[in-house]
Protein backbone atom coordinates (compact mmCIF):
# COMPACT_ATOMS: atom_id res chain seq x y z
CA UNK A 1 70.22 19.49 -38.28
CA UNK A 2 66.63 19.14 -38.66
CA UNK A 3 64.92 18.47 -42.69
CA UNK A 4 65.07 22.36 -43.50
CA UNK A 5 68.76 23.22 -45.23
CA UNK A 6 70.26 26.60 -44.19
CA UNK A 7 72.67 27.71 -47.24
CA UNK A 8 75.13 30.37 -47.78
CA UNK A 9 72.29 32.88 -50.13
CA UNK A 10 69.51 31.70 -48.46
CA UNK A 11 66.85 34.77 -47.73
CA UNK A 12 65.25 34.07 -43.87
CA UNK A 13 63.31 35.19 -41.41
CA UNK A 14 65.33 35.15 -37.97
CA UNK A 15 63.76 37.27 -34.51
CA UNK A 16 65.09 40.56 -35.83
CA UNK A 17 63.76 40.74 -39.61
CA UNK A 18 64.78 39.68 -42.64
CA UNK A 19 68.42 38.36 -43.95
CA UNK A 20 70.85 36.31 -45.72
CA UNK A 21 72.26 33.08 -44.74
CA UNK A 22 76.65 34.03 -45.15
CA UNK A 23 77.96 31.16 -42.48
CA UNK A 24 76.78 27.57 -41.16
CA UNK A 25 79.04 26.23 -38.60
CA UNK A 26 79.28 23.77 -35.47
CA UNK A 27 79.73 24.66 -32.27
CA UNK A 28 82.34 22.11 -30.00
CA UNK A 29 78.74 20.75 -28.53
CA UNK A 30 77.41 20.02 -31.84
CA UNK A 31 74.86 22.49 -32.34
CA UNK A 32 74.89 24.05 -35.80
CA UNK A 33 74.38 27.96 -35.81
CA UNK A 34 73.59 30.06 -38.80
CA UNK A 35 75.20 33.37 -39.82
CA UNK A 36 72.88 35.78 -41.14
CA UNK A 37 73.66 39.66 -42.65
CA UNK A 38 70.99 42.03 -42.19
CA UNK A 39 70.58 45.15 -44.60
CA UNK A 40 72.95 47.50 -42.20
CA UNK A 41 75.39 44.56 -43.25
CA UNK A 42 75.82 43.27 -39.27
CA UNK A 43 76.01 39.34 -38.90
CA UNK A 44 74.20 37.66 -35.99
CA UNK A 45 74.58 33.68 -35.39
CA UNK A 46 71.16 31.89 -34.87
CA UNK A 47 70.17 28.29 -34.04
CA UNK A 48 67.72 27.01 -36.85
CA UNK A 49 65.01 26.77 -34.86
CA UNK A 50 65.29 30.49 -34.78
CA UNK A 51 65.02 30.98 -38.47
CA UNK A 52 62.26 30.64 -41.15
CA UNK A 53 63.02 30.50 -44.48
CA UNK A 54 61.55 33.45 -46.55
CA UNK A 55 58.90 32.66 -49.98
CA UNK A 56 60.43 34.29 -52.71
């Protein structure tokens, strides 16, 4: 993983709006992906480099 730290509470950015970090995990190729829950409550896995952390 790259300098920025993905939590479980974290509030990001991803390609379809706003969320909150509830799952970081590795894939069996190494990759780390990034569960986020949207408002409707749905959970979408991201890479990182998909995801911008939000300014409170």
């Amino acid at each position: 993983m790259s300098n920025t730290i993905f939590t479980p509470g974290a509030d990001v950015f991803t390609t379809r709006g706003r969320g909150e970090v509830v799952d970081v995990r590795a894939t069996p190729s190494g990759t780390f992906v990034i569960g986020v829950e949207d408002d409707n409550g749905e959970v979408n896995y991201f890479t990182e480099k998909a995801l911008r952390l939000a300014q409170s």
